[in-house]
N, C-alpha and C. Protein backbone atom coordinates (compact mmCIF):
# COMPACT_ATOMS: atom_id res chain seq x y z
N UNK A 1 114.15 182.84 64.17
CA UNK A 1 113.77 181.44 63.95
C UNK A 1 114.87 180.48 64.43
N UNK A 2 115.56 180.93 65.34
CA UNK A 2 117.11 180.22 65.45
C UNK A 2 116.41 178.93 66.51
N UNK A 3 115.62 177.68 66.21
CA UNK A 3 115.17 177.29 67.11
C UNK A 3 116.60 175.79 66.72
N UNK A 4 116.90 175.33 68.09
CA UNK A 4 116.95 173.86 68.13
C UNK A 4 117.19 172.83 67.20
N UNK A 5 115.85 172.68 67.78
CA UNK A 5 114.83 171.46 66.96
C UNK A 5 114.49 172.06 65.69
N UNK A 6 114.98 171.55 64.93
CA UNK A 6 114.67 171.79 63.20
C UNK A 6 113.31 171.24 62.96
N UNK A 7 112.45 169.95 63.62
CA UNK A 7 111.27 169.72 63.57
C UNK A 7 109.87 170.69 64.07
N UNK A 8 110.45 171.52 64.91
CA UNK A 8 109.12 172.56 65.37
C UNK A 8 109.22 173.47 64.66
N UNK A 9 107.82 173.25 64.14
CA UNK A 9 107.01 174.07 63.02
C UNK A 9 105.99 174.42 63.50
N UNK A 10 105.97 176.36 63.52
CA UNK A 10 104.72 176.63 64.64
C UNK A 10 104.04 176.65 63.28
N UNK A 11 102.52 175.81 63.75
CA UNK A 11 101.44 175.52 62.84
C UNK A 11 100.37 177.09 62.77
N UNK A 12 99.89 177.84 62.16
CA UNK A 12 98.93 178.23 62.22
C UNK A 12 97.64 177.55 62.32
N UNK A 13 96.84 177.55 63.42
CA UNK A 13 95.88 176.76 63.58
C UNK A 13 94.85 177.35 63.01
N UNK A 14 93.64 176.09 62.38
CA UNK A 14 92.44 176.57 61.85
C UNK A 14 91.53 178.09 62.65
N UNK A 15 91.70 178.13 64.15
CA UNK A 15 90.73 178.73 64.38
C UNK A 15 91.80 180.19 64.15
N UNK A 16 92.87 180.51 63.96
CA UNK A 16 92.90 181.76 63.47
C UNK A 16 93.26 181.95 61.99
N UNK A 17 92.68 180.84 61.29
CA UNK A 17 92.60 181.50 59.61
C UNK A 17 91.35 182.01 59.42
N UNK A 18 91.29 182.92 58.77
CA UNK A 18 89.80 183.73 58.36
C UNK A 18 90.39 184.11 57.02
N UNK A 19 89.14 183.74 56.33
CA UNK A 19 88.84 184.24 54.86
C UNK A 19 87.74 185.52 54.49
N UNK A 20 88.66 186.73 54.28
CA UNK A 20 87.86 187.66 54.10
C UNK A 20 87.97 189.16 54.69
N UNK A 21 87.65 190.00 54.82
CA UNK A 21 88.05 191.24 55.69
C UNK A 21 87.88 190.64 57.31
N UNK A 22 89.37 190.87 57.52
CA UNK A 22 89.33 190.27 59.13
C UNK A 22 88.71 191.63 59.96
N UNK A 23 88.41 192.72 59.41
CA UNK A 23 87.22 193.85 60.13
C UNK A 23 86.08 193.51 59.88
N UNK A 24 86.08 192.41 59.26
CA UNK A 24 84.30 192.16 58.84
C UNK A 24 83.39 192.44 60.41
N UNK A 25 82.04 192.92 60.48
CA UNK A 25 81.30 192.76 61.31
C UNK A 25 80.68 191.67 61.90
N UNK A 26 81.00 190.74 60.59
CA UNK A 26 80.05 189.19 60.86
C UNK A 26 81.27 188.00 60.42
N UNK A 27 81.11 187.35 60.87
CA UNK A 27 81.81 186.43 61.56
C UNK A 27 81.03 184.81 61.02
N UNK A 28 81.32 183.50 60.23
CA UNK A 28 80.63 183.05 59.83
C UNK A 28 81.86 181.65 60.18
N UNK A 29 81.59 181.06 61.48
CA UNK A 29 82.11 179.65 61.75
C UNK A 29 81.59 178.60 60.82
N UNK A 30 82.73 177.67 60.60
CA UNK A 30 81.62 176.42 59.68
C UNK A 30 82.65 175.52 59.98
N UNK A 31 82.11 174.28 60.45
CA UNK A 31 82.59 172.89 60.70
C UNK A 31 81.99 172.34 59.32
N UNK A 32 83.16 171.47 58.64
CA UNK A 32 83.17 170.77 57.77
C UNK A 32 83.48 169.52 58.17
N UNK A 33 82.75 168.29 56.96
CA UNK A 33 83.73 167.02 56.52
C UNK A 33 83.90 167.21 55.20
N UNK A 34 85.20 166.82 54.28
CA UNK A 34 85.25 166.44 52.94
C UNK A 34 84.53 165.35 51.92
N UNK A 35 84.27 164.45 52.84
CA UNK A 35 83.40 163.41 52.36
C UNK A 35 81.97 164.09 52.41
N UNK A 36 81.97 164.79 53.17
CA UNK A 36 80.36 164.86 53.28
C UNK A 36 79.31 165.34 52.15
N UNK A 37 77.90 164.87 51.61
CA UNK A 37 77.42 165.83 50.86
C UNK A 37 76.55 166.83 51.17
N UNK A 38 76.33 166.78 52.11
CA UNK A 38 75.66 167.70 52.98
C UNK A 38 76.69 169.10 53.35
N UNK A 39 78.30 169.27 53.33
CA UNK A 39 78.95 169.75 53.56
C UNK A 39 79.02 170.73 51.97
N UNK A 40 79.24 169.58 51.27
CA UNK A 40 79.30 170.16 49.91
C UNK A 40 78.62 171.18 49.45
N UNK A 41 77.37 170.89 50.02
CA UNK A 41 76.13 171.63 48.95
C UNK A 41 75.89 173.20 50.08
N UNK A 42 76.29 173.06 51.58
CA UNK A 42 76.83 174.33 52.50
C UNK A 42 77.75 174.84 51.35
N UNK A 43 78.80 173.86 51.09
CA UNK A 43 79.84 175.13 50.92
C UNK A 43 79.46 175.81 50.27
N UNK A 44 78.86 175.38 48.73
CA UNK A 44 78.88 176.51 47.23
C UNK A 44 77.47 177.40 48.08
N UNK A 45 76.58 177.69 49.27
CA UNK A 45 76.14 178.68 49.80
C UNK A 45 77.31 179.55 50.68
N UNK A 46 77.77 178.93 51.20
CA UNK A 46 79.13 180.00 51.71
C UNK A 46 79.58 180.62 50.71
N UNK A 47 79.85 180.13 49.37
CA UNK A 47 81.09 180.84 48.41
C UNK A 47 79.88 181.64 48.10
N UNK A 48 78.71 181.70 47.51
CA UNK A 48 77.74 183.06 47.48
C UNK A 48 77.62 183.80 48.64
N UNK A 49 77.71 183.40 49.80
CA UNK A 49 77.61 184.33 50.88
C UNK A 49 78.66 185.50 50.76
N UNK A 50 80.30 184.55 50.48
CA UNK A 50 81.45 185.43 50.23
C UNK A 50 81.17 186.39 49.25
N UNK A 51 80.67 185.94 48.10
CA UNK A 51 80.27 186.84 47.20
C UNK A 51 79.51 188.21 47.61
N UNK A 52 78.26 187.77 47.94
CA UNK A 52 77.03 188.51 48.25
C UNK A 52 77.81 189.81 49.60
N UNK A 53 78.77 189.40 50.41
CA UNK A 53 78.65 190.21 51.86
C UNK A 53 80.04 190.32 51.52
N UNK A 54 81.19 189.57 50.50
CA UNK A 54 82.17 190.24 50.70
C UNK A 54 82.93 190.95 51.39
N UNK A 55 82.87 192.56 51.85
CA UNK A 55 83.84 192.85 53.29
C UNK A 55 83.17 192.71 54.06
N UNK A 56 82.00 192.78 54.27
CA UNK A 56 81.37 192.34 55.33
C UNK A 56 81.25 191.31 56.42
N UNK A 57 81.32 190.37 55.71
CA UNK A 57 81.30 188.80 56.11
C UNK A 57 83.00 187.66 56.48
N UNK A 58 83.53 187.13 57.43
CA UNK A 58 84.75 186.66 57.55
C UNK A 58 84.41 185.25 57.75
N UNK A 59 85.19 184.43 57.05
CA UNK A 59 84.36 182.94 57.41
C UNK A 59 85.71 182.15 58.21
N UNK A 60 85.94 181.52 58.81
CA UNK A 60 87.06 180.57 59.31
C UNK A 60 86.27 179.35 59.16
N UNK A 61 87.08 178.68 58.59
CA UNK A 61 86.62 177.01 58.29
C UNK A 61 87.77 176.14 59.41
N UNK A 62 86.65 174.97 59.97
CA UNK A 62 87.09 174.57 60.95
C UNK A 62 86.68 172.96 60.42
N UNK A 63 87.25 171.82 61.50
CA UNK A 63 86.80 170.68 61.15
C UNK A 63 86.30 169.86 61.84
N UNK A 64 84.99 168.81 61.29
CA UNK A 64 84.77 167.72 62.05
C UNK A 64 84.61 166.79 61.43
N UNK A 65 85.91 166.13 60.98
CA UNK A 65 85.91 165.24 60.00
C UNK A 65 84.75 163.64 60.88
N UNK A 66 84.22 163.20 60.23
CA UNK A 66 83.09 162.00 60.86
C UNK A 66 83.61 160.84 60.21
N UNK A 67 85.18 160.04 60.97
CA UNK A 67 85.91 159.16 60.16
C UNK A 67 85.19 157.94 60.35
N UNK A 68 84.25 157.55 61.28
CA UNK A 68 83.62 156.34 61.16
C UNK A 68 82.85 156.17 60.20
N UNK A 69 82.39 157.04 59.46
CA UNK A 69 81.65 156.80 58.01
C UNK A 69 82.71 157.35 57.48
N UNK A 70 83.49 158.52 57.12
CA UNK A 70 84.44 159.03 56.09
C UNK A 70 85.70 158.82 56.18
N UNK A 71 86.35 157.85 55.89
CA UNK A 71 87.52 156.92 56.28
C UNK A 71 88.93 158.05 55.95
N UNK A 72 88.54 159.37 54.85
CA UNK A 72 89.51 160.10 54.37
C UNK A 72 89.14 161.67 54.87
N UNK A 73 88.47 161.68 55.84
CA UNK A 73 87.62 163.08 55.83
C UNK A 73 89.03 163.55 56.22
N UNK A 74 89.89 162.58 57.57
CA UNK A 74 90.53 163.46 58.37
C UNK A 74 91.93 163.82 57.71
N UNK A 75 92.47 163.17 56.67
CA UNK A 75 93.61 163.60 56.22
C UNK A 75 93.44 164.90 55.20
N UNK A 76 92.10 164.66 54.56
CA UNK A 76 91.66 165.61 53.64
C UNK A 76 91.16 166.89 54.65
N UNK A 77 91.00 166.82 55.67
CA UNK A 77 90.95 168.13 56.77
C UNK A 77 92.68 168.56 56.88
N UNK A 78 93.46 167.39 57.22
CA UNK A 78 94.92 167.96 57.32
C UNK A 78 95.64 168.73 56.29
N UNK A 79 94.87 168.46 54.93
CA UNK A 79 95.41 168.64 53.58
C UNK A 79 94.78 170.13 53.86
N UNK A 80 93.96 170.34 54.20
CA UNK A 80 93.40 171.91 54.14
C UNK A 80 94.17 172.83 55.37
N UNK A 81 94.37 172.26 56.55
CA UNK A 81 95.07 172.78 57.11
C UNK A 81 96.36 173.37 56.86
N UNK A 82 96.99 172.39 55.72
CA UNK A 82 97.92 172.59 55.56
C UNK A 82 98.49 173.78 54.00
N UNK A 83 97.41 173.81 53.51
CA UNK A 83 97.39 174.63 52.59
C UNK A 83 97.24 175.88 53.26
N UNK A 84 96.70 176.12 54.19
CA UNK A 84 95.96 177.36 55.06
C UNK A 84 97.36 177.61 55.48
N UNK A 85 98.53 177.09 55.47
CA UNK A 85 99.71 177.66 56.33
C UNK A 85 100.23 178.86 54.95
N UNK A 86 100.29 178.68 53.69
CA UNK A 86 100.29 179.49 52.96
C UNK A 86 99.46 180.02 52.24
N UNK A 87 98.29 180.12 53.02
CA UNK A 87 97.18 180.73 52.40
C UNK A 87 96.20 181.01 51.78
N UNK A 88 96.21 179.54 51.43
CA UNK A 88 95.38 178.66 50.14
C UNK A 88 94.39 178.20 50.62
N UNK A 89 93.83 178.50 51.59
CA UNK A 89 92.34 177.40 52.36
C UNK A 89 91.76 177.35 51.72
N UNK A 90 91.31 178.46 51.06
CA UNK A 90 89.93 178.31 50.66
C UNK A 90 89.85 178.04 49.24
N UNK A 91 90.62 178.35 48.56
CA UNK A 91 91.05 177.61 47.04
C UNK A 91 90.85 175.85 47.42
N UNK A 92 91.73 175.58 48.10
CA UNK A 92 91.76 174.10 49.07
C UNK A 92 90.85 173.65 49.24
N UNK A 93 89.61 174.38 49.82
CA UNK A 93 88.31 173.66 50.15
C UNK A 93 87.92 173.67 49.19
N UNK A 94 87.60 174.59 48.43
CA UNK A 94 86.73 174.07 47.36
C UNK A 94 87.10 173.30 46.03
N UNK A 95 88.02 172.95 45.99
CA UNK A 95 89.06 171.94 45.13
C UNK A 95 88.69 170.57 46.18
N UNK A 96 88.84 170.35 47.08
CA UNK A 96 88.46 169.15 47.83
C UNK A 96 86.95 168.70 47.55
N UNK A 97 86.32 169.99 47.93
CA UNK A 97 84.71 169.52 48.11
C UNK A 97 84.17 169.19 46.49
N UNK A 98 85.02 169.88 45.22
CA UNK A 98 84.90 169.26 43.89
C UNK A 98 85.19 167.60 43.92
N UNK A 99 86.16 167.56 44.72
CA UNK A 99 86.86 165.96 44.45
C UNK A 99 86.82 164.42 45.50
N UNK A 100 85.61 165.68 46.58
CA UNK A 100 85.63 164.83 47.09
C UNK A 100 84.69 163.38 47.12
N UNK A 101 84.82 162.86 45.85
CA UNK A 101 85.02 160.98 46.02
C UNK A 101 86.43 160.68 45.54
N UNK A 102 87.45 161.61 45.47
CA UNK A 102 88.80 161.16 45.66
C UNK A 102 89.57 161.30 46.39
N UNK A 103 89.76 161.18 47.43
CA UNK A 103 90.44 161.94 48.57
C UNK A 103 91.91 161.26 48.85
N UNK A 104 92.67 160.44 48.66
CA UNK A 104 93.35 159.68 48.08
C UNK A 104 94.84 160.72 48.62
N UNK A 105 95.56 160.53 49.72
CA UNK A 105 96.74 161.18 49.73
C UNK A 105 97.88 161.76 48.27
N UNK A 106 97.31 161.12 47.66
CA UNK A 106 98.69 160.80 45.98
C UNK A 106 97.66 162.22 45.67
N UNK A 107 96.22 161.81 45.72
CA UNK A 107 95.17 162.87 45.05
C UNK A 107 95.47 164.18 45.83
N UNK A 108 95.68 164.20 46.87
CA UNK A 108 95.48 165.43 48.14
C UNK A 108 96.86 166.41 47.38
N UNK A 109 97.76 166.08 47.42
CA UNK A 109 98.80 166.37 47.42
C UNK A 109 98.59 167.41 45.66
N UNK A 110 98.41 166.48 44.62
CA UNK A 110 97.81 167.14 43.37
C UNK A 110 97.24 168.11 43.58
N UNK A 111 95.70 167.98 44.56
CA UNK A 111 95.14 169.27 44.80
C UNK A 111 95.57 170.52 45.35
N UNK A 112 96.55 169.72 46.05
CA UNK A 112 97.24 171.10 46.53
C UNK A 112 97.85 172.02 45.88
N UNK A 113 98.51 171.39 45.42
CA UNK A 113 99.90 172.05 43.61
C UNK A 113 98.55 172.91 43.02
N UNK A 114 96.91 172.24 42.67
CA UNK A 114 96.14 172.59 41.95
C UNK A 114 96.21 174.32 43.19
N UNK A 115 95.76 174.27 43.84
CA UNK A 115 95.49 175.34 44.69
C UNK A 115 96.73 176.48 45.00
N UNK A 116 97.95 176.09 44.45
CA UNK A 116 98.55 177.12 44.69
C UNK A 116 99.88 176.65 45.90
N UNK A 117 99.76 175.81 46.28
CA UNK A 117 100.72 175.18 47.70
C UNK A 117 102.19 174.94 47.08
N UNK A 118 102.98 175.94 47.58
CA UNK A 118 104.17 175.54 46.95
C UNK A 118 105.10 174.32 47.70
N UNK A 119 104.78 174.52 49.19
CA UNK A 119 105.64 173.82 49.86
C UNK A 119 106.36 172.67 49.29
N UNK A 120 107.37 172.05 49.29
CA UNK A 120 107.92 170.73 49.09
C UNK A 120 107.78 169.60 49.62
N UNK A 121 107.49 170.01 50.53
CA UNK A 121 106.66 168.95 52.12
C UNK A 121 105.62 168.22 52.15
N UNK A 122 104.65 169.39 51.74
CA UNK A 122 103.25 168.84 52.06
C UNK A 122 103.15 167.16 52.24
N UNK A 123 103.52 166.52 50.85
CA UNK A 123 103.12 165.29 51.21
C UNK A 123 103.98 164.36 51.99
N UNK A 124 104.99 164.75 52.61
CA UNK A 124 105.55 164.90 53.82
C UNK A 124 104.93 164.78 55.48
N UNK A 125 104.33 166.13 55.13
CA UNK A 125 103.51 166.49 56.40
C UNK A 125 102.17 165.87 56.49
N UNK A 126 101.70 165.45 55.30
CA UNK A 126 100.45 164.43 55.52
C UNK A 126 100.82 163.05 56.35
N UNK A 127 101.77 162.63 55.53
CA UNK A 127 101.78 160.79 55.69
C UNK A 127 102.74 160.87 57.21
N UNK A 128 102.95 162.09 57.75
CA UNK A 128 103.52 162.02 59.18
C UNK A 128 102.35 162.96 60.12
N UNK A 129 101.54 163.06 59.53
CA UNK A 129 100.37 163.82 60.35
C UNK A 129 100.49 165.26 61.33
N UNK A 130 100.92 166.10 60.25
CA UNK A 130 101.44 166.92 60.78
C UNK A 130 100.61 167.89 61.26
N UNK A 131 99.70 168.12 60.82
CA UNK A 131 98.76 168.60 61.01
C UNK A 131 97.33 167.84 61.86
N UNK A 132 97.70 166.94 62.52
CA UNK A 132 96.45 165.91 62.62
C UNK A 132 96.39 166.37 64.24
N UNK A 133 96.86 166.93 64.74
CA UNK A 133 96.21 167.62 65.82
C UNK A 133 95.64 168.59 65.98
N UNK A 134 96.04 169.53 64.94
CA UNK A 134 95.23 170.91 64.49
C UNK A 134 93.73 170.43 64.27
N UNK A 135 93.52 169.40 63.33
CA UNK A 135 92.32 168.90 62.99
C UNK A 135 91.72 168.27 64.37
N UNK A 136 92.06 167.13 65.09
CA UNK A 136 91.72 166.83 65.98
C UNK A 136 91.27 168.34 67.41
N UNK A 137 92.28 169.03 67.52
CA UNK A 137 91.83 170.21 67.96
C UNK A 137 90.35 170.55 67.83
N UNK A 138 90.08 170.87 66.38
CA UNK A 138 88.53 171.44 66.20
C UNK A 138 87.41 170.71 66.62
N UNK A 139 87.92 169.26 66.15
CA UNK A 139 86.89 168.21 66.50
C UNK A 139 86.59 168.11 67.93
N UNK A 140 87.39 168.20 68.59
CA UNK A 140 87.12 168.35 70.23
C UNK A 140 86.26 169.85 70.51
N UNK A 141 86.89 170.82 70.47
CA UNK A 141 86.32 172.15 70.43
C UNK A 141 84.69 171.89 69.64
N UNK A 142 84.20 171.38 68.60
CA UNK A 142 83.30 171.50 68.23
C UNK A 142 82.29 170.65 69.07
N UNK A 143 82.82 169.52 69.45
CA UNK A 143 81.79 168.87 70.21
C UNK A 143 81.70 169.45 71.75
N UNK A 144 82.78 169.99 72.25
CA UNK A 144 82.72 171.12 73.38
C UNK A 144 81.38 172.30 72.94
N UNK A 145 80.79 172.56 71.84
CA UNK A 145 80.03 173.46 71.91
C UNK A 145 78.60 172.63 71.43
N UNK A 146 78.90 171.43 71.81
CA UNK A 146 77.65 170.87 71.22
C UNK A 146 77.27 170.29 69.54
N UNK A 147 78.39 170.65 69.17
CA UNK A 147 78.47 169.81 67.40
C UNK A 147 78.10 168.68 67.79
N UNK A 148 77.39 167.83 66.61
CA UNK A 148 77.38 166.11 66.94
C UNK A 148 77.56 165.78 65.21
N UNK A 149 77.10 166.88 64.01
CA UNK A 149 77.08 166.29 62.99
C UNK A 149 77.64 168.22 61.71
N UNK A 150 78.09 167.79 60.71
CA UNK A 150 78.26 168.67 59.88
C UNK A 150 77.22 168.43 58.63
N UNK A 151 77.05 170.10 57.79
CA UNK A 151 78.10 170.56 58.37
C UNK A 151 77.17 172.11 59.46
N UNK A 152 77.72 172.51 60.62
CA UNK A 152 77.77 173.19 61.35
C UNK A 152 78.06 174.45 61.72
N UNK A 153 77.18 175.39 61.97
CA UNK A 153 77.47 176.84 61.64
C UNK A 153 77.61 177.83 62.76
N UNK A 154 78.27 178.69 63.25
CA UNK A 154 78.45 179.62 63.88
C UNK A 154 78.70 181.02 63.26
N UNK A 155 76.80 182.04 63.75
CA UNK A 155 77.14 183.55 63.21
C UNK A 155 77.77 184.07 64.53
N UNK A 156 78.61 184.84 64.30
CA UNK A 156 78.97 186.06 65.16
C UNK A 156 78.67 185.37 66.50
N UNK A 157 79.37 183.99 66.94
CA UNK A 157 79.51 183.09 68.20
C UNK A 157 78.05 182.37 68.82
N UNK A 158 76.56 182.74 67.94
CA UNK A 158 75.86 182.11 67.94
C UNK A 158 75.63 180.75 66.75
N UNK A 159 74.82 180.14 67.53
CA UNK A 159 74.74 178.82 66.45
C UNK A 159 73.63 178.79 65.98
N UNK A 160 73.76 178.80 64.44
CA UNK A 160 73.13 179.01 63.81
C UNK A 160 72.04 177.77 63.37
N UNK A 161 71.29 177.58 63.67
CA UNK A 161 69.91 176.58 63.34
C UNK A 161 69.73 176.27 62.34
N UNK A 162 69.54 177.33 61.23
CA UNK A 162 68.70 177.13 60.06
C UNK A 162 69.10 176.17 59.00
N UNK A 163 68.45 176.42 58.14
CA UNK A 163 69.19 175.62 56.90
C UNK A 163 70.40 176.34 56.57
N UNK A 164 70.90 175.25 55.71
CA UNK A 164 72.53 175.80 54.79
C UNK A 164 72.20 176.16 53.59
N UNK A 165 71.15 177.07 53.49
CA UNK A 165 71.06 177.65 51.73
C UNK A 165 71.53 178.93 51.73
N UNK A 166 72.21 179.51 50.58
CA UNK A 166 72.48 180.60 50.75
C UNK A 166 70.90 181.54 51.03
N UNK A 167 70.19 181.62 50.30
CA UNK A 167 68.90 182.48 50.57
C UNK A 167 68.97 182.16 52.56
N UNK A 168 68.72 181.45 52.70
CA UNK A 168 68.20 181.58 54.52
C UNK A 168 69.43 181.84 55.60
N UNK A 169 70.30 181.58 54.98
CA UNK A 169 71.89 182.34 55.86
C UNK A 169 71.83 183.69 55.38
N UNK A 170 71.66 184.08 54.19
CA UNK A 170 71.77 185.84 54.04
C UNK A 170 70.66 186.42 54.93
N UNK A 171 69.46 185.76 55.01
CA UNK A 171 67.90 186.43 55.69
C UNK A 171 68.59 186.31 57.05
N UNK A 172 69.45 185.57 57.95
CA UNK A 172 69.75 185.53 58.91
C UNK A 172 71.16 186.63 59.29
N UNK A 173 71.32 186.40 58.55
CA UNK A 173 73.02 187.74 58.18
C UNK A 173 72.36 189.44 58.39
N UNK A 174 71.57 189.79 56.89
CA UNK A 174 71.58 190.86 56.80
C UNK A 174 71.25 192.07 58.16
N UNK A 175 69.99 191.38 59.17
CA UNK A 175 70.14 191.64 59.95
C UNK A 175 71.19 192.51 61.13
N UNK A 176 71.84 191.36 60.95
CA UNK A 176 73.59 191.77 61.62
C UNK A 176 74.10 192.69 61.66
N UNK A 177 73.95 193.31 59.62
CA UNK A 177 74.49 194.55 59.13
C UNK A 177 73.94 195.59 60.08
N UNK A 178 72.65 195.76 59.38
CA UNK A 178 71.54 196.64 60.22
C UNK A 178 72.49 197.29 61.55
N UNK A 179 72.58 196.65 62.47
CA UNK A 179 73.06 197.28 63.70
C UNK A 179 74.36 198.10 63.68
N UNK A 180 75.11 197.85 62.59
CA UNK A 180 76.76 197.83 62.50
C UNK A 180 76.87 199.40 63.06
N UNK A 181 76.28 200.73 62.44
CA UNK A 181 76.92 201.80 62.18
C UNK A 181 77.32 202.76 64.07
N UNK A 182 76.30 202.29 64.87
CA UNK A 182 76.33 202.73 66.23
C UNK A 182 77.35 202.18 66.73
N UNK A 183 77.72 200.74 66.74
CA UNK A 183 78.44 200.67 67.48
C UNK A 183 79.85 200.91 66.90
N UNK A 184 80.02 200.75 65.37
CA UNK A 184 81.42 201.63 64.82
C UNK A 184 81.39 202.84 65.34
N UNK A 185 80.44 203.60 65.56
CA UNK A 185 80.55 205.35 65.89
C UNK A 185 81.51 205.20 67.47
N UNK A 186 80.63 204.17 68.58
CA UNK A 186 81.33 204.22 70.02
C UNK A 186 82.88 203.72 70.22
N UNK A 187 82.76 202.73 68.92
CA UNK A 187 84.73 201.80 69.40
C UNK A 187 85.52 202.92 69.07
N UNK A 188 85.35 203.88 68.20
CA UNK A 188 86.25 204.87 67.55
C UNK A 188 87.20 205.55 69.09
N UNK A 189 86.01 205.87 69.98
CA UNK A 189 86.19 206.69 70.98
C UNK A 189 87.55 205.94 72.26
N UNK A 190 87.69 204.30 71.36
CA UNK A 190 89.13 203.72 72.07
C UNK A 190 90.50 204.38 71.38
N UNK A 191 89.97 204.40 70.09
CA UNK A 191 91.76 204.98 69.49
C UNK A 191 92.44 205.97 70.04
């Protein structure tokens, strides 16, 4: 770590946090906003999905905060980013998506402590945007694949259409499983 610059801090970026067995077979992208309620009522179907598919299933949460209506989406995306550097995303999200009609930097920072974030920084790294390119990152990338609104789903690098209920994401999942055992039998034959 003998760098220099005492300011470069390599960020772990959203698109390689995953929550869940990173061997999972299925793969479950999701563009969020914090403000959103439409995001909200996705998530608590994701947290049953986690439940329901457990090793199966790996989710990476990504962002598209929509600041022309959600004036706090994007710091409250940085606040998750930044919990995700020690590991806390997903405690993070769903502590946000509880609170979110408070999104409030003084508030962000609380949630974080709530989630487990030990850093000393954090509210540091908010009010200097330390993370606000990581976020901006996704937001570009998502509208590169055609995002226009959250929240937004990607199975296993397809985009997923349907509704955000847990019942009609599992009917679209289980599927997935189905195929798994053939092609575990052929990758073996790389080791």
């Amino acid at each position: 770590m003998g760098m220099a610059k005492a300011k470069t801090v390599e960020i772990i970026e959203p698109k390689n946090i995953w929550v869940g067995n990173p061997e999972a077979p299925v793969s479950l992208v999701m563009y969020v906003d914090y403000e959103n309620e439409d995001c909200a009522k996705a998530n608590e179907a994701v947290n049953q999905l986690k439940e329901a598919f457990e090793d199966t299933l790996k989710i990476n949460l990504r962002h598209f905060p929509l600041t022309k209506i959600n004036q706090r989406s994007h710091k409250a995306a940085e606040a998750v980013v930044g919990a995700g550097q020690e590991g806390k995303i997903w405690e993070m999200n769903n502590i946000l998506f509880a609170h979110r009609r408070n999104l409030g930097t003084i508030s962000l920072k609380e949630y974080a402590r709530e989630a487990g974030v030990m850093s000393k920084n954090f509210l540091n790294d908010l009010v200097n945007s330390t993370y606000g390119w990581s976020v901006r990152n996704d937001l570009l990338e998502a509208l590169d694949k055609g995002v226009r609104d959250v929240p937004a789903f990607f199975i296993n690098g397809e985009r997923y259409e349907g509704k955000a209920t847990f019942t009609e994401m599992r009917k679209h999942i289980e599927p997935l499983l189905k195929i798994k055992p053939k092609a575990a039998a052929t990758s073996k034959k790389r080791a």
